[in-house]
N, C-alpha and C. Protein backbone atom coordinates (compact mmCIF):
# COMPACT_ATOMS: atom_id res chain seq x y z
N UNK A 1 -0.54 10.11 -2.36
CA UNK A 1 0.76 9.47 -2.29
C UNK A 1 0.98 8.48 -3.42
N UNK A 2 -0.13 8.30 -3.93
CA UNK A 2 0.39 7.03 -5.25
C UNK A 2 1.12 7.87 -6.22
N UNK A 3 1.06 9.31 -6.52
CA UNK A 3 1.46 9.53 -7.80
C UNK A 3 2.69 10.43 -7.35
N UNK A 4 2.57 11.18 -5.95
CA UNK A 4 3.39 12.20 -5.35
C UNK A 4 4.81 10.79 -4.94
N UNK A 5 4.78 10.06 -4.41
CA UNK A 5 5.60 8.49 -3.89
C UNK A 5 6.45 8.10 -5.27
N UNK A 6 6.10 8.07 -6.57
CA UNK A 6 6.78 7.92 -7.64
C UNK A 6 7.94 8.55 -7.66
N UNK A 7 8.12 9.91 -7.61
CA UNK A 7 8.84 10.96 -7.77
C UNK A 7 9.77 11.21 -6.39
N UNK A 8 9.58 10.80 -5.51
CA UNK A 8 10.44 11.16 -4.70
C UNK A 8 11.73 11.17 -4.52
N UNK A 9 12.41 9.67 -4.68
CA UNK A 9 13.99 9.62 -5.10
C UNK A 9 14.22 10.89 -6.21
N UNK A 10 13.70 10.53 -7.46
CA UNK A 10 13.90 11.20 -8.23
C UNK A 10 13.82 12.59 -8.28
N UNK A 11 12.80 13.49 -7.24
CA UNK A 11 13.42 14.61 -6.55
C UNK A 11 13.83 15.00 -6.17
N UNK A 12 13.93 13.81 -5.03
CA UNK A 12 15.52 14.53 -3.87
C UNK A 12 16.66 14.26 -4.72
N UNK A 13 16.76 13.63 -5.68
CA UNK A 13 18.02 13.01 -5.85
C UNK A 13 19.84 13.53 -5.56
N UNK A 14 19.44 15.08 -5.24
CA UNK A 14 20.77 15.43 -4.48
C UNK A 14 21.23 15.25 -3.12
N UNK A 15 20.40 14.42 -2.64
CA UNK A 15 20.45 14.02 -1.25
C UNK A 15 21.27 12.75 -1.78
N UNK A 16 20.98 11.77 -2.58
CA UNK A 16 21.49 10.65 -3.45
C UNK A 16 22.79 10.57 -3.58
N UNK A 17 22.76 11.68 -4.40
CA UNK A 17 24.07 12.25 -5.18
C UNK A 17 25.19 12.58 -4.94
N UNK A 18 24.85 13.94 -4.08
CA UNK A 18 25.40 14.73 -3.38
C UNK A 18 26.67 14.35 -2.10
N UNK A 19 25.31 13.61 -1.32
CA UNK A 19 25.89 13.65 -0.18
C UNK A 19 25.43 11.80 0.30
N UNK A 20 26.00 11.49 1.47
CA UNK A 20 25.70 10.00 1.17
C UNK A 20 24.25 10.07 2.47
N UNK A 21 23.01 10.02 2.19
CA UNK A 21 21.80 10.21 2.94
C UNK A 21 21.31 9.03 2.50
N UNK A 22 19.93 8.43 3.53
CA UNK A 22 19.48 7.12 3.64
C UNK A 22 18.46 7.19 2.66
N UNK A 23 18.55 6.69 1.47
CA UNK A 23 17.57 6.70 0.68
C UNK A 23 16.43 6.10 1.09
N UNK A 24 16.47 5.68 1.90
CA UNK A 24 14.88 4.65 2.43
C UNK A 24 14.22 6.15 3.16
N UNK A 25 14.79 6.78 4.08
CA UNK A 25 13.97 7.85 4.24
C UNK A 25 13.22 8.55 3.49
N UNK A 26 13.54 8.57 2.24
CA UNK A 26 13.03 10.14 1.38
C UNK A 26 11.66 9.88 1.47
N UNK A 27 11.01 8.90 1.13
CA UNK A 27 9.41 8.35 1.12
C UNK A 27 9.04 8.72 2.33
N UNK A 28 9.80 8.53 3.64
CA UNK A 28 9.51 8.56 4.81
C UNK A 28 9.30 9.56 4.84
N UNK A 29 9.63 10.66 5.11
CA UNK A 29 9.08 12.14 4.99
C UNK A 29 8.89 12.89 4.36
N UNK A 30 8.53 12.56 3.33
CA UNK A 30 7.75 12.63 2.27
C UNK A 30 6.16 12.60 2.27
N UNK A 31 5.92 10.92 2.91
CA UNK A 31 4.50 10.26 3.48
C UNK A 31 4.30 11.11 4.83
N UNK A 32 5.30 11.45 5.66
CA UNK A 32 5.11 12.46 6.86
C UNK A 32 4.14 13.70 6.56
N UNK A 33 5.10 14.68 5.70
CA UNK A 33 4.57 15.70 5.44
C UNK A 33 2.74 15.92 4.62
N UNK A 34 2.72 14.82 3.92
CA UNK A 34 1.33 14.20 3.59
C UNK A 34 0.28 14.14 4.68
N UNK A 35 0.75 12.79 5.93
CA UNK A 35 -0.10 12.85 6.84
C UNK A 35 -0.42 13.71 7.66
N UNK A 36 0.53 15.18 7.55
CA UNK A 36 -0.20 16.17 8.78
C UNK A 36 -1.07 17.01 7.36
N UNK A 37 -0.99 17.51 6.22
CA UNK A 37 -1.98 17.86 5.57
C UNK A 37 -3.18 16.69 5.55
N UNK A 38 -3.36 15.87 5.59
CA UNK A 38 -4.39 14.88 5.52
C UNK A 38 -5.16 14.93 7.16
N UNK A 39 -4.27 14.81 8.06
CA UNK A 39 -4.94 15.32 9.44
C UNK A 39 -5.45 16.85 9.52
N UNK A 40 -5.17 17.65 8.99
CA UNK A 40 -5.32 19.27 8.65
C UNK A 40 -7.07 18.65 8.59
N UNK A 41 -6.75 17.81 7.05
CA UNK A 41 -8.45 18.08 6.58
C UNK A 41 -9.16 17.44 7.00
N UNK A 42 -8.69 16.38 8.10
CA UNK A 42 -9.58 15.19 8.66
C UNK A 42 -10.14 16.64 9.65
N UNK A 43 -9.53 17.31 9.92
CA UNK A 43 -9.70 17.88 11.18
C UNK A 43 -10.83 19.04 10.53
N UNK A 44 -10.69 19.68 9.32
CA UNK A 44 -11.71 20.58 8.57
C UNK A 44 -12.77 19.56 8.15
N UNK A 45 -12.79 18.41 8.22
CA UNK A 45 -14.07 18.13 7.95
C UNK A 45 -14.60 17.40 9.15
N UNK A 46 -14.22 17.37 10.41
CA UNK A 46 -15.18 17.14 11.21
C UNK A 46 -16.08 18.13 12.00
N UNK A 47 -15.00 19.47 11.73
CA UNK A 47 -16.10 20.38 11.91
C UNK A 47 -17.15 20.71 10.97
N UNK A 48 -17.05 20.38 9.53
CA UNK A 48 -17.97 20.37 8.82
C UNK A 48 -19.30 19.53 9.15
N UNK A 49 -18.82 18.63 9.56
CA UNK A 49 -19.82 17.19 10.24
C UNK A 49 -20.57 17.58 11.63
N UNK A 50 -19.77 18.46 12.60
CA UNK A 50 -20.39 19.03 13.35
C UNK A 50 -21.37 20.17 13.35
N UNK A 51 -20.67 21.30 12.26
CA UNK A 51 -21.62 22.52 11.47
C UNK A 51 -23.00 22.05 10.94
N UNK A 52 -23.01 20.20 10.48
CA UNK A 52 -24.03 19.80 9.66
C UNK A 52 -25.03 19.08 10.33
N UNK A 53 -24.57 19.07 11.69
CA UNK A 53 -25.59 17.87 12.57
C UNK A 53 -25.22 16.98 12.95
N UNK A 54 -23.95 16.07 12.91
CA UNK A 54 -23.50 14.95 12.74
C UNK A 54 -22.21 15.14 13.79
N UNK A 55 -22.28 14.97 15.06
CA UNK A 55 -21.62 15.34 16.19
C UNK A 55 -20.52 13.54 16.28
N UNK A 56 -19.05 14.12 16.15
CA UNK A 56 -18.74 12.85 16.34
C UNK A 56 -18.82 11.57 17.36
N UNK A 57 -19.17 10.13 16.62
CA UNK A 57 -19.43 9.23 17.63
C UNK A 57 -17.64 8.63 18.05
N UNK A 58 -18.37 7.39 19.24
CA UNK A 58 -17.47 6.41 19.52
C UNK A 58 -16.83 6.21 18.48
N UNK A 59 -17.11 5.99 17.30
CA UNK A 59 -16.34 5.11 16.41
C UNK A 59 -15.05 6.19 15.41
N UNK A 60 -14.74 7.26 15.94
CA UNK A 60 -14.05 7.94 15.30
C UNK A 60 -12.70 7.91 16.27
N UNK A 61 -12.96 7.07 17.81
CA UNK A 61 -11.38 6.43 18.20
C UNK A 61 -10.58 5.84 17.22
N UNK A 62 -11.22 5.01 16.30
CA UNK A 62 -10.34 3.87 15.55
C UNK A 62 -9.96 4.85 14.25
N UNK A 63 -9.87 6.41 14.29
CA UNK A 63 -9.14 6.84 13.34
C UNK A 63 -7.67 7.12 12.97
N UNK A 64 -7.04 7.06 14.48
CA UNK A 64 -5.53 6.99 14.52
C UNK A 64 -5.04 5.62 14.30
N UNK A 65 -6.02 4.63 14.39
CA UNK A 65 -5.44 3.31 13.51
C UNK A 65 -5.34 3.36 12.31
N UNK A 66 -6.65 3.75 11.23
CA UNK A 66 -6.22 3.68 10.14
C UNK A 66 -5.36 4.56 9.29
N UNK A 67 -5.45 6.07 10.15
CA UNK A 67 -3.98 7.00 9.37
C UNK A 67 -2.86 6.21 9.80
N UNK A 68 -2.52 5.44 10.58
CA UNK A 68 -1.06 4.85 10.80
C UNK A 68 -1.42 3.65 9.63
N UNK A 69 -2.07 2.98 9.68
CA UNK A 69 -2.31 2.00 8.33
C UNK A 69 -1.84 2.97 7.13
N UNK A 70 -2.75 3.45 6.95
CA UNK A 70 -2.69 4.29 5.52
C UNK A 70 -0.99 5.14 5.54
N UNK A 71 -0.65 5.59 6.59
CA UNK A 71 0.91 6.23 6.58
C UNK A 71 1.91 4.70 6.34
N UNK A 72 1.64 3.86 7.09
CA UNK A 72 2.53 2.62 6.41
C UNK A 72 2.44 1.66 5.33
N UNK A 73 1.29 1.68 4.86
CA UNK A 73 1.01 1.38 3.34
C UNK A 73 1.85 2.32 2.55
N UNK A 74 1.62 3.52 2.38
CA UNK A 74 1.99 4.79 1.01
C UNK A 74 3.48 4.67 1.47
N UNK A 75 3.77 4.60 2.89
CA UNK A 75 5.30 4.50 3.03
C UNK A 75 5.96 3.88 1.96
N UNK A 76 5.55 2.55 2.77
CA UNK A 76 6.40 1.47 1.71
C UNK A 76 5.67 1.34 0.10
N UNK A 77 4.60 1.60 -0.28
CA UNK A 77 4.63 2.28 -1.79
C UNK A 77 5.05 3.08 -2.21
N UNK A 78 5.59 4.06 -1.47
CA UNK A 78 6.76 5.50 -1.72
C UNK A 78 8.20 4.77 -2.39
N UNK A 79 8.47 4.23 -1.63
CA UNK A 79 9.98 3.27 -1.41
C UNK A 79 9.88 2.76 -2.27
N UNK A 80 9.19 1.75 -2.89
CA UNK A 80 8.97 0.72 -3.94
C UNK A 80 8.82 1.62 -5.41
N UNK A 81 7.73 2.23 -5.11
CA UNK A 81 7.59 3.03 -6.68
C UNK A 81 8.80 4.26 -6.70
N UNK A 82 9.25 4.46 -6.25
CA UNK A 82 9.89 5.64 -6.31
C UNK A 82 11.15 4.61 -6.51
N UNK A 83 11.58 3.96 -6.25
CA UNK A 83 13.20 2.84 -6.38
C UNK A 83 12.97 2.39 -8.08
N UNK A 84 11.74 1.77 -8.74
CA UNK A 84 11.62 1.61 -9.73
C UNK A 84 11.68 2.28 -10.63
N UNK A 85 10.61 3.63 -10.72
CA UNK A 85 10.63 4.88 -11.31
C UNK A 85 12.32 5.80 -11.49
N UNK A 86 12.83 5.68 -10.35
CA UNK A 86 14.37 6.04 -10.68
C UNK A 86 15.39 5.46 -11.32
N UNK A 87 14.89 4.40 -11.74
CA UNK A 87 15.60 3.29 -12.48
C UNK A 87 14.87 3.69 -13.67
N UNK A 88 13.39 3.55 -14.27
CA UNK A 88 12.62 3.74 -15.27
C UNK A 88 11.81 4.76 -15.26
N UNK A 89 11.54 6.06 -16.18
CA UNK A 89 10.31 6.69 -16.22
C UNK A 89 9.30 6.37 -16.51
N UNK A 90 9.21 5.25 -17.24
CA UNK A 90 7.91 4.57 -17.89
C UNK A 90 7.28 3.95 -16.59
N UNK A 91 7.84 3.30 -15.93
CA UNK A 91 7.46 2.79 -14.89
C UNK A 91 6.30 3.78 -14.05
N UNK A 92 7.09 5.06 -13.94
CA UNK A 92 6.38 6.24 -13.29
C UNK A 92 4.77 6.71 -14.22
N UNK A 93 4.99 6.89 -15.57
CA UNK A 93 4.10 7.34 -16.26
C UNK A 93 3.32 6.32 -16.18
N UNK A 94 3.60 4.67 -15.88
CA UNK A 94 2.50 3.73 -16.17
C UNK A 94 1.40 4.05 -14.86
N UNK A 95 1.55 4.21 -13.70
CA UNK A 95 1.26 4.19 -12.55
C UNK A 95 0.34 5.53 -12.64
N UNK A 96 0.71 6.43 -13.32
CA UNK A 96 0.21 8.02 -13.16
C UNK A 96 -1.18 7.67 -14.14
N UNK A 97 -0.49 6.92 -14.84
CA UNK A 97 -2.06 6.63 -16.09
C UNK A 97 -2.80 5.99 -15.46
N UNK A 98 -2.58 4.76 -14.80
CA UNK A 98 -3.39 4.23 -13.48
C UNK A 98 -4.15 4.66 -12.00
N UNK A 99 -3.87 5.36 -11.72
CA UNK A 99 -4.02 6.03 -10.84
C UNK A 99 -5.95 6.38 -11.21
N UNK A 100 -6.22 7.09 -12.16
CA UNK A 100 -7.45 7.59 -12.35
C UNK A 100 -8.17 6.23 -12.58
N UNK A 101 -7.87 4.94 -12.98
CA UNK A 101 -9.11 4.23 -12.73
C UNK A 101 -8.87 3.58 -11.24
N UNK A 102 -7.70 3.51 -10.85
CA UNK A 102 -7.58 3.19 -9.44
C UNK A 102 -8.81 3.86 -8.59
N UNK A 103 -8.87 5.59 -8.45
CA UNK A 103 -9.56 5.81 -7.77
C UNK A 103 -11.06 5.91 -8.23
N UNK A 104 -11.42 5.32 -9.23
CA UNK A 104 -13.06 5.28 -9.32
C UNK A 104 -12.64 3.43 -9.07
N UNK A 105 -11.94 2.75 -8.96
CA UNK A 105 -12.38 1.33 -8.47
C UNK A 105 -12.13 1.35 -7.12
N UNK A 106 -11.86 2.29 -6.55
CA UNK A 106 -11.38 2.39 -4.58
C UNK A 106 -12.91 2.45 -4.30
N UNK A 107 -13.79 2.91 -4.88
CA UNK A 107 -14.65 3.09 -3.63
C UNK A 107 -14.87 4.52 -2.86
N UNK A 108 -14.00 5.66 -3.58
CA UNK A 108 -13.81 6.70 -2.44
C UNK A 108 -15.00 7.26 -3.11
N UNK A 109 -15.49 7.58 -4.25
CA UNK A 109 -16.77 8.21 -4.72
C UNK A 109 -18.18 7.42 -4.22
N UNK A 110 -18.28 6.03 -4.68
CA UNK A 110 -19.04 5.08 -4.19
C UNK A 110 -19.02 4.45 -3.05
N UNK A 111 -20.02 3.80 -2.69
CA UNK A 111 -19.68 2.66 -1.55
C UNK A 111 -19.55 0.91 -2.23
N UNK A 112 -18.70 0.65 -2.06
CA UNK A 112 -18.54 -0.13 -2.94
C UNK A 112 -19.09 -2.09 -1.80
N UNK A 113 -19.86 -1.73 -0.72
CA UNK A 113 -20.52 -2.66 -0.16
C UNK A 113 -21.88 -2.69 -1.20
N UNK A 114 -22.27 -1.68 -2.51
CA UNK A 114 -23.59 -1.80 -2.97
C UNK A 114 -23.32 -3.33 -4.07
N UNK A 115 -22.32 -3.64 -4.12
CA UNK A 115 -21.93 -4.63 -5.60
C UNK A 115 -22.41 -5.67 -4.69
N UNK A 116 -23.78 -6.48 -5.82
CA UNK A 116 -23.83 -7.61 -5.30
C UNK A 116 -23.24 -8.84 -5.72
N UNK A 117 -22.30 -8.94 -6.81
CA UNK A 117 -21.71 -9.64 -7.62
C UNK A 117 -20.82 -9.84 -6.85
N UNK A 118 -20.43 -11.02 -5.98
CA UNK A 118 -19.46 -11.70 -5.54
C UNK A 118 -18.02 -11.34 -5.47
N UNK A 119 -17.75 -11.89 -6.68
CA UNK A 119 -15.59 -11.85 -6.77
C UNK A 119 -15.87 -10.61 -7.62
N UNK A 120 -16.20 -9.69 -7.88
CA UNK A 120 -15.90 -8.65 -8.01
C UNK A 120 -15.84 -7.45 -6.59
N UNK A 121 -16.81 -7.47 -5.84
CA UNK A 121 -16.70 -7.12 -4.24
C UNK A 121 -15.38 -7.83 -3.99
N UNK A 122 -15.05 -9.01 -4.36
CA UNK A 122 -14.16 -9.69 -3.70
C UNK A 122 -12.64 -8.79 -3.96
N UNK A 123 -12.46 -9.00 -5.29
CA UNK A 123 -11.14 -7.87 -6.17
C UNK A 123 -10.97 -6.61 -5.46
N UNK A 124 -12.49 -5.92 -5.62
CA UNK A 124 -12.52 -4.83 -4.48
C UNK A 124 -11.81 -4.73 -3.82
N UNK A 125 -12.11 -5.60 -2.60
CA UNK A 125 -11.56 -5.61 -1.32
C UNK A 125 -10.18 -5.89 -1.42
N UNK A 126 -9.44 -6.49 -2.26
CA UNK A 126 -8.25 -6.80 -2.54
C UNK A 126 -7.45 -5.40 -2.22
N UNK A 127 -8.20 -3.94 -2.73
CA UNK A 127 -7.34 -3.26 -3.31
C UNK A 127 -7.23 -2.09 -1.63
N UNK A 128 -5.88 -2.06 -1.15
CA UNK A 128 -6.06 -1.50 0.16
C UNK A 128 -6.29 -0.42 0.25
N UNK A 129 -6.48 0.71 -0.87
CA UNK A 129 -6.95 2.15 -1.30
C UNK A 129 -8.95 2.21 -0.71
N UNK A 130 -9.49 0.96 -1.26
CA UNK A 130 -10.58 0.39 -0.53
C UNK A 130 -10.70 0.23 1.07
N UNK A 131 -9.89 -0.35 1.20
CA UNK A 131 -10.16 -0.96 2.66
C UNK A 131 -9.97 0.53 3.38
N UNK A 132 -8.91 1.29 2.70
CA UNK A 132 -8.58 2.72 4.15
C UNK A 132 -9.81 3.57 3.45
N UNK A 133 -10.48 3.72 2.28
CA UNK A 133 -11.66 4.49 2.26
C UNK A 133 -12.40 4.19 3.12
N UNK A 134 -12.85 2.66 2.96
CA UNK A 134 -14.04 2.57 3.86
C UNK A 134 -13.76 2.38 5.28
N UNK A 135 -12.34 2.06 5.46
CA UNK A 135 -12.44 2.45 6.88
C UNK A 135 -12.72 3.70 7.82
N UNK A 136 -12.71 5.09 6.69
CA UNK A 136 -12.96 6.54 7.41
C UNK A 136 -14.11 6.05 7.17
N UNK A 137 -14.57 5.76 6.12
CA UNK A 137 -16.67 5.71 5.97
C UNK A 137 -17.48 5.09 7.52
N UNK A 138 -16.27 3.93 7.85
CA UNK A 138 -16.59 3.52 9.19
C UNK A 138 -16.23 4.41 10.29
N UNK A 139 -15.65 5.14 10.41
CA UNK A 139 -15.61 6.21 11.31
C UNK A 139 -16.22 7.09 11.47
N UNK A 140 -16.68 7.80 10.31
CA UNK A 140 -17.71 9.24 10.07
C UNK A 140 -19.15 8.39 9.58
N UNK A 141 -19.44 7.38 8.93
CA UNK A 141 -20.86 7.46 8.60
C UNK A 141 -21.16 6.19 8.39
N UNK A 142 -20.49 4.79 8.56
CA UNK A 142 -21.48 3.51 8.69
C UNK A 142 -21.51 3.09 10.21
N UNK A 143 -20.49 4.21 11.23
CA UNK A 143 -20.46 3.50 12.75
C UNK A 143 -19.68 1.40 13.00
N UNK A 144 -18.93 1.64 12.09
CA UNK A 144 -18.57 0.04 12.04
C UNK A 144 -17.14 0.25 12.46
N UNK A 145 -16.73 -0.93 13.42
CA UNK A 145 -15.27 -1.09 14.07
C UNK A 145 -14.30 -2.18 12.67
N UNK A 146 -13.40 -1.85 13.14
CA UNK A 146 -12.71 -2.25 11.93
C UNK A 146 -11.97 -4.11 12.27
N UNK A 147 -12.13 -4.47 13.66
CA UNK A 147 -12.30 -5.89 13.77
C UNK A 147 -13.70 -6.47 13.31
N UNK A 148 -14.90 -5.92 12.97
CA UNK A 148 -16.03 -6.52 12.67
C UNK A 148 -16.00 -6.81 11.22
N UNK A 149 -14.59 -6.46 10.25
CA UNK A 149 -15.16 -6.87 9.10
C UNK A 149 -13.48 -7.18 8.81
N UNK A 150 -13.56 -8.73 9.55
CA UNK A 150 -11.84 -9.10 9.39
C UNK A 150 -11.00 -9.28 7.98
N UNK A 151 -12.14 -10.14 7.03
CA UNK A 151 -11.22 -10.35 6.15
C UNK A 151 -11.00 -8.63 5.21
N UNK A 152 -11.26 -8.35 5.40
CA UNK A 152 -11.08 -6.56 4.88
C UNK A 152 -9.53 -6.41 5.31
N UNK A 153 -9.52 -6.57 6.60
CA UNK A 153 -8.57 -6.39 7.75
C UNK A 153 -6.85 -7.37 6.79
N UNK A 154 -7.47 -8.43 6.77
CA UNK A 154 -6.51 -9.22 6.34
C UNK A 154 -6.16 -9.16 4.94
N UNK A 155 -6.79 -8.92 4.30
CA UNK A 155 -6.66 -8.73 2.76
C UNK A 155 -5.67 -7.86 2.79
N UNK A 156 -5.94 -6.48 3.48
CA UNK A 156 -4.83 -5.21 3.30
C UNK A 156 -3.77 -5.78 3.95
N UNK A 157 -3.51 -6.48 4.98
CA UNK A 157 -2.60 -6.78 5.74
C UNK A 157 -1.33 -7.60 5.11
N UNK A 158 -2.09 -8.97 4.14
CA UNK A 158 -1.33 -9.53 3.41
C UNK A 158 -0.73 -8.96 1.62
N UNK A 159 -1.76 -7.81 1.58
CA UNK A 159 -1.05 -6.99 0.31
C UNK A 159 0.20 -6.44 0.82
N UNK A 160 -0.25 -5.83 1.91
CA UNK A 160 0.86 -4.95 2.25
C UNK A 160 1.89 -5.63 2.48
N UNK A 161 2.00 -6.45 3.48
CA UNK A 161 2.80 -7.50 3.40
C UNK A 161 4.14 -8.05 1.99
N UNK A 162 2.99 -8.33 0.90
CA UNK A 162 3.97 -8.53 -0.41
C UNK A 162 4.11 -7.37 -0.77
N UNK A 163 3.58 -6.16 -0.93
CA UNK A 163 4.65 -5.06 -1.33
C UNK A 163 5.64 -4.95 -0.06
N UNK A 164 5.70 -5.11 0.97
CA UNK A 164 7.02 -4.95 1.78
C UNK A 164 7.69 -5.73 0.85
N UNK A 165 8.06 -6.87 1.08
CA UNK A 165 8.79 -8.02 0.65
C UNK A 165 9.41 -7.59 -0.78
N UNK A 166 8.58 -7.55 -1.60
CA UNK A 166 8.40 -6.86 -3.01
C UNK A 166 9.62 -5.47 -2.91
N UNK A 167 8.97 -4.52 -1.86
CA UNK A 167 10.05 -3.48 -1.84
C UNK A 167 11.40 -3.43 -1.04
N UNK A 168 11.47 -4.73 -0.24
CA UNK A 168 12.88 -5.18 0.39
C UNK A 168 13.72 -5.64 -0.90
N UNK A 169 13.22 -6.30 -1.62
CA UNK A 169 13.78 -7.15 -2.60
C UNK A 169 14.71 -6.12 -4.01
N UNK A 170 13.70 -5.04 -3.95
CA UNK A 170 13.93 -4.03 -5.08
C UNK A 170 14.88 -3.02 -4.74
N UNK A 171 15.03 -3.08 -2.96
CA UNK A 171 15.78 -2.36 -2.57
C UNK A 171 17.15 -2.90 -2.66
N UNK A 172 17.47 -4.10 -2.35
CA UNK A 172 18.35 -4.90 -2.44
C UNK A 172 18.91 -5.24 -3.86
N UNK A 173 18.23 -4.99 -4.53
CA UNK A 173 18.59 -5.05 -5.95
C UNK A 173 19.45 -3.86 -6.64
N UNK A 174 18.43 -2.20 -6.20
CA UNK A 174 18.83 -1.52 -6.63
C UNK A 174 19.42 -0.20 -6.10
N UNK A 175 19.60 -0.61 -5.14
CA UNK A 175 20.64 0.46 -3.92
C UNK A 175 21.64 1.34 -4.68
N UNK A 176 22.47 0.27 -4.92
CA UNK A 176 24.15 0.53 -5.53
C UNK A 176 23.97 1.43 -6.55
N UNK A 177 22.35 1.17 -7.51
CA UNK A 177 22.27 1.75 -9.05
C UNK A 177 22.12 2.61 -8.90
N UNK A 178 20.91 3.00 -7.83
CA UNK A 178 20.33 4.19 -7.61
C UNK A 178 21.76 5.53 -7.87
N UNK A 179 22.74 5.59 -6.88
CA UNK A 179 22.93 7.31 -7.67
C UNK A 179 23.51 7.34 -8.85
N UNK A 180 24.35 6.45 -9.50
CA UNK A 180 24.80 6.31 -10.91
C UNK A 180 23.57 6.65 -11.74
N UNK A 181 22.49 6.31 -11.92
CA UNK A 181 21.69 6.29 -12.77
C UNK A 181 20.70 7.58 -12.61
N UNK A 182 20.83 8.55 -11.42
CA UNK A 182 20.03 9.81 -11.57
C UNK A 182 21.67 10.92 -11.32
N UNK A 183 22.60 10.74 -11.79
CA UNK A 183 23.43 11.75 -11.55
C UNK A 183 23.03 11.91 -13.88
């Protein structure tokens, strides 16, 4: 969703255009159609986990918390990058170039609890692409509840937080522009 969320206004944009439709949706089901392929493979790889020995525990209840986390994070990063990007392409291409060190600093290849260097773990954790990796890692393979490691909890909570705000603000800004500027 970071790079697919860019493009969305700017795909539908005959929904924009066309006809008068809620531009705040398009991300919305957009990030929808995402989370049932992403449940598809949550669901192909726990039988993999089962095929391999690894029979799911208790701790794979707290997985419909973090796909609703992770579906309302990319939401409102859908909304936000995709409102900007339709205003700017550069905007879009900056994010797409980003993206590839994004995901070697998430943590999804590594475990990124091995850094013993302080405020760099710390930055880490900043980044909420982190926090929803390791929260499946806590579901399928460290057995950890996701109140036991709060400030994790809160870090994503208050990012997310300022990109809401961030993407209320951008919305409010650029509503009116939006179909003039993709017709």
């Amino acid at each position: 969703m970071l790079t697919t969320g860019i493009d969305t206004i700017r795909k539908y944009s005959y929904l924009v255009t066309k006809m008068k439709f809620p531009v705040s949706t398009i991300p919305t089901f957009v990030s929808l159609s995402k989370l049932w392929i992403c449940i598809a493979l949550i669901i192909i790889m726990i039988v993999i986990f089962i095929f391999m020995g690894y029979p799911p525990t208790i701790y794979i209840i707290q997985l419909p918390f973090y796909l609703l986390l992770m579906f309302i994070f990319f939401t409102i990063w859908s909304l936000f990058s995709s409102l900007l990007s339709s205003m700017s392409k550069d905007f879009g291409n900056l994010v797409k170039s980003m993206v590839t060190a994004i995901f070697w600093l998430s943590g999804i290849i590594w475990n990124p609890d091995t850094i013993k260097i302080g405020w760099i773990k710390k930055i880490l954790n900043i980044n909420p692409v982190t926090f929803l990796t390791n929260g499946f890692r806590n579901c399928f393979i460290n057995n950890t509840w996701f109140w036991e490691q709060p400030k994790r909890l809160l870090y994503f909570v208050i990012v997310t937080l300022i990109l809401l705000a961030l993407t209320m603000w951008a919305y409010k800004k650029l509503i009116k522009e939006i179909p003039d500027v993709l017709e």
